[in-house]
Structure formats: C-alpha cells, structure tokens
C-alpha atoms as a PDB file:
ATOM      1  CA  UNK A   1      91.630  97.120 123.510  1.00  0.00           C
ATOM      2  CA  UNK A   2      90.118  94.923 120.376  1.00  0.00           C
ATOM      3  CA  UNK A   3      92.817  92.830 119.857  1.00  0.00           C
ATOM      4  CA  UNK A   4      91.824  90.597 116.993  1.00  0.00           C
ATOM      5  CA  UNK A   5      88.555  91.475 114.795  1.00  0.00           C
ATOM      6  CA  UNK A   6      87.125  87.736 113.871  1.00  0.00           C
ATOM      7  CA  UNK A   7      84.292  89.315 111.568  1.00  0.00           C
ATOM      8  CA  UNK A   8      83.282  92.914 110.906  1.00  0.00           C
ATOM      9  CA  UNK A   9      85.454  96.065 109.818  1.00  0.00           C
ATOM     10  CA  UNK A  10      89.121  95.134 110.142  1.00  0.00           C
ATOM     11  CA  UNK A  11      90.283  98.837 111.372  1.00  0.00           C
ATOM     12  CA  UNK A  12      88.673  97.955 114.604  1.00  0.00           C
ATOM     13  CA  UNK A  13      91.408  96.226 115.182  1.00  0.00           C
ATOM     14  CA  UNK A  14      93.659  97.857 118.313  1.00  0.00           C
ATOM     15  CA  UNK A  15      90.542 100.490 119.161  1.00  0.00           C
ATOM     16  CA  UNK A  16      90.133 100.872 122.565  1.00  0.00           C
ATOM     17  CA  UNK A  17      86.599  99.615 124.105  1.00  0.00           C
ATOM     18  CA  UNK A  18      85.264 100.846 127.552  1.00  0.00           C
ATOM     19  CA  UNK A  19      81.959  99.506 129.059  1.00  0.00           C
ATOM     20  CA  UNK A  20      80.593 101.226 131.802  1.00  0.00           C
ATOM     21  CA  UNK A  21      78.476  99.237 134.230  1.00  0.00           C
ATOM     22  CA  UNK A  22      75.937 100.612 136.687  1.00  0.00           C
ATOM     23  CA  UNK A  23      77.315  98.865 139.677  1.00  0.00           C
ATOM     24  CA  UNK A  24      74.922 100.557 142.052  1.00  0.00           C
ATOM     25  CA  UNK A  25      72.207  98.888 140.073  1.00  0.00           C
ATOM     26  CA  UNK A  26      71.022  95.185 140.317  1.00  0.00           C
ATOM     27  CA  UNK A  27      71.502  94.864 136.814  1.00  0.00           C
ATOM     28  CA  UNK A  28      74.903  96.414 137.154  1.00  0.00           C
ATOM     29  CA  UNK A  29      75.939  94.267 140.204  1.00  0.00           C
ATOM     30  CA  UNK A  30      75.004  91.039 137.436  1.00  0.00           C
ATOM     31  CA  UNK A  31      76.892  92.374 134.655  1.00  0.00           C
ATOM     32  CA  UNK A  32      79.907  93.066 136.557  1.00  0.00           C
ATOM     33  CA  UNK A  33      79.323  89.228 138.164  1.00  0.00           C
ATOM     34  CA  UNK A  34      79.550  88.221 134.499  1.00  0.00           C
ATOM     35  CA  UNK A  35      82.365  90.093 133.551  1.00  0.00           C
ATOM     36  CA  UNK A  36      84.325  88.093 136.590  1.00  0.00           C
ATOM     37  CA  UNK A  37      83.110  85.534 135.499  1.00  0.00           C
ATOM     38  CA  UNK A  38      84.543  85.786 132.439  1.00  0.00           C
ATOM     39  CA  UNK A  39      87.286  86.733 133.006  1.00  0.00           C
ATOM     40  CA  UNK A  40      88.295  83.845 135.711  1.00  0.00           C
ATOM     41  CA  UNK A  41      88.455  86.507 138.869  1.00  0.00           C
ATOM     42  CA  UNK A  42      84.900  85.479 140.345  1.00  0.00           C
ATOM     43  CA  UNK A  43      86.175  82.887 143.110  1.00  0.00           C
ATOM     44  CA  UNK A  44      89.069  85.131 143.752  1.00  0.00           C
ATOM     45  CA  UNK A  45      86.457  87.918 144.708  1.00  0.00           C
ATOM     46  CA  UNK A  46      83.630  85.725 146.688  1.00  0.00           C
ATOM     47  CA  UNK A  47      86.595  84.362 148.863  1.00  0.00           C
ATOM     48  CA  UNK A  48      87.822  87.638 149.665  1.00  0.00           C
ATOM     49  CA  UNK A  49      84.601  90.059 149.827  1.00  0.00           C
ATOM     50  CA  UNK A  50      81.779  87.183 149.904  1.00  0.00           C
ATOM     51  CA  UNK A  51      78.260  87.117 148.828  1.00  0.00           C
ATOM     52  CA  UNK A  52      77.310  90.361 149.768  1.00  0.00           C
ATOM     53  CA  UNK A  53      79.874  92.499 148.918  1.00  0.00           C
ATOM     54  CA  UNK A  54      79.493  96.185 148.642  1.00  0.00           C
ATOM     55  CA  UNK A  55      80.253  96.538 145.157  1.00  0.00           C
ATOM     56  CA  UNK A  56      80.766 100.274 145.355  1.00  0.00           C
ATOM     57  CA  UNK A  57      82.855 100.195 148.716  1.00  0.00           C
ATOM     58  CA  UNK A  58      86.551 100.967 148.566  1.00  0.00           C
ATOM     59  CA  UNK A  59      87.671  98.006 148.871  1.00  0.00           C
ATOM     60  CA  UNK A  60      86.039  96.165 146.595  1.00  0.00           C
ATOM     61  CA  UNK A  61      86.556  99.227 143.836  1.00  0.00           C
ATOM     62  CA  UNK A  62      90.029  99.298 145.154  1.00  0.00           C
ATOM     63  CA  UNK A  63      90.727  95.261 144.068  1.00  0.00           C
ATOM     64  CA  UNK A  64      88.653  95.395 140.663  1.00  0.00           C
ATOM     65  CA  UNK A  65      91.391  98.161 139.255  1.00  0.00           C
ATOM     66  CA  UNK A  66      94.346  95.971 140.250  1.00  0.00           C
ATOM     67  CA  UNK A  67      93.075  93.002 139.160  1.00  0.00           C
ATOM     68  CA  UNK A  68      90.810  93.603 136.174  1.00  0.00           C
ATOM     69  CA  UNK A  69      93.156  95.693 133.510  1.00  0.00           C
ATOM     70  CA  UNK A  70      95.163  93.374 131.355  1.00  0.00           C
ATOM     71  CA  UNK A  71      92.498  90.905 131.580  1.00  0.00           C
ATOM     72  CA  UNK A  72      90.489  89.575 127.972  1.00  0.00           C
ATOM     73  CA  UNK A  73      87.372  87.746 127.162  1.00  0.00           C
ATOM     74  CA  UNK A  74      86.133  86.898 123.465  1.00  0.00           C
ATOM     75  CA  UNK A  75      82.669  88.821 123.110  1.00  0.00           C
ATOM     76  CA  UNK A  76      80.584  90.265 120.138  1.00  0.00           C
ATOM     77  CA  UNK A  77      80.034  93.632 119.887  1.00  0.00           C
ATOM     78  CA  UNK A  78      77.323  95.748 117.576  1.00  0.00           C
ATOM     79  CA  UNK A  79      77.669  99.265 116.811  1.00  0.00           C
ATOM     80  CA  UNK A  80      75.065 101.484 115.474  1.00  0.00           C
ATOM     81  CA  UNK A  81      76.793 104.053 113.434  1.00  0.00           C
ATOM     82  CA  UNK A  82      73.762 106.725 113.709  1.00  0.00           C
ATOM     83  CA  UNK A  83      71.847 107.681 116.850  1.00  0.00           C
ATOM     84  CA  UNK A  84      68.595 106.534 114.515  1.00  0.00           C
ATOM     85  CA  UNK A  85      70.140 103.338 113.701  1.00  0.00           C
ATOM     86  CA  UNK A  86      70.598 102.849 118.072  1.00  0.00           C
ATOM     87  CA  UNK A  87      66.552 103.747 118.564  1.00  0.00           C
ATOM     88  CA  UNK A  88      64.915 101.740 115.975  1.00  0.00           C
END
C-alpha cells in the first residue's frame, strides 16, 4: 500500500502496489536480494537458508509470505499512463 505520496499525484495515496519479481531468474534472485535488503530481513534469511538458497523451494517461499507483508521501504515509482508513453 502507498502510504504517504512525497511528490506526484496525491490520490495515490492508500493505492495498493504489487511488484512481481522473476525469482527463477538471476535478475529476479537480485531484486528480491534487494528487496530484503531493504527491508532489514536479509541476515534473517542467509542464517536460515544460506547462500544458495533455492529461492523458489517451499521453504524459502513458505518464510518470504510470513515475514515480508507488513513490511515498508521508501522507493520512487514512475508510471506511464499510456502503453506508448511505457515503449518510447
């Protein structure tokens, strides 16, 4: 959920925002890395599953929806509001 809108339309405000990450990708495995990152769970989840964790095992799945809902990190967001606007 957008909880506060710093700059940008205020009606944002209280939208809910999903971001989908490719975890059976490298570049998936490094955003999701980020997102524990910032969101202070990283250590938590190299202690438990180590550095090579199956990110798409049951387990590891299993602990990222207890532990990551609820959790909020400041980030900047653009929108394209036509699919032209998103190509170009």
């Amino acid at each position: 959920m957008i909880d506060k809108v710093v700059e940008g339309p205020e009606d944002n405000e209280g939208k809910k925002l999903s971001h989908f990450v490719p975890i059976e990708t490298e570049f998936g495995e490094r955003q999701l890395a980020g997102i524990l990152t910032m969101v202070g769970l990283i250590g938590t989840f190299a202690q438990k599953f180590g550095a090579t964790a199956d990110v798409t095992g049951d387990a590891f799945i299993n602990a990222i929806k207890l532990k990551l809902p609820g959790k909020m990190i400041k980030c900047t967001m653009m929108f394209a509001r036509t699919t032209a606007a998103r190509i170009a």
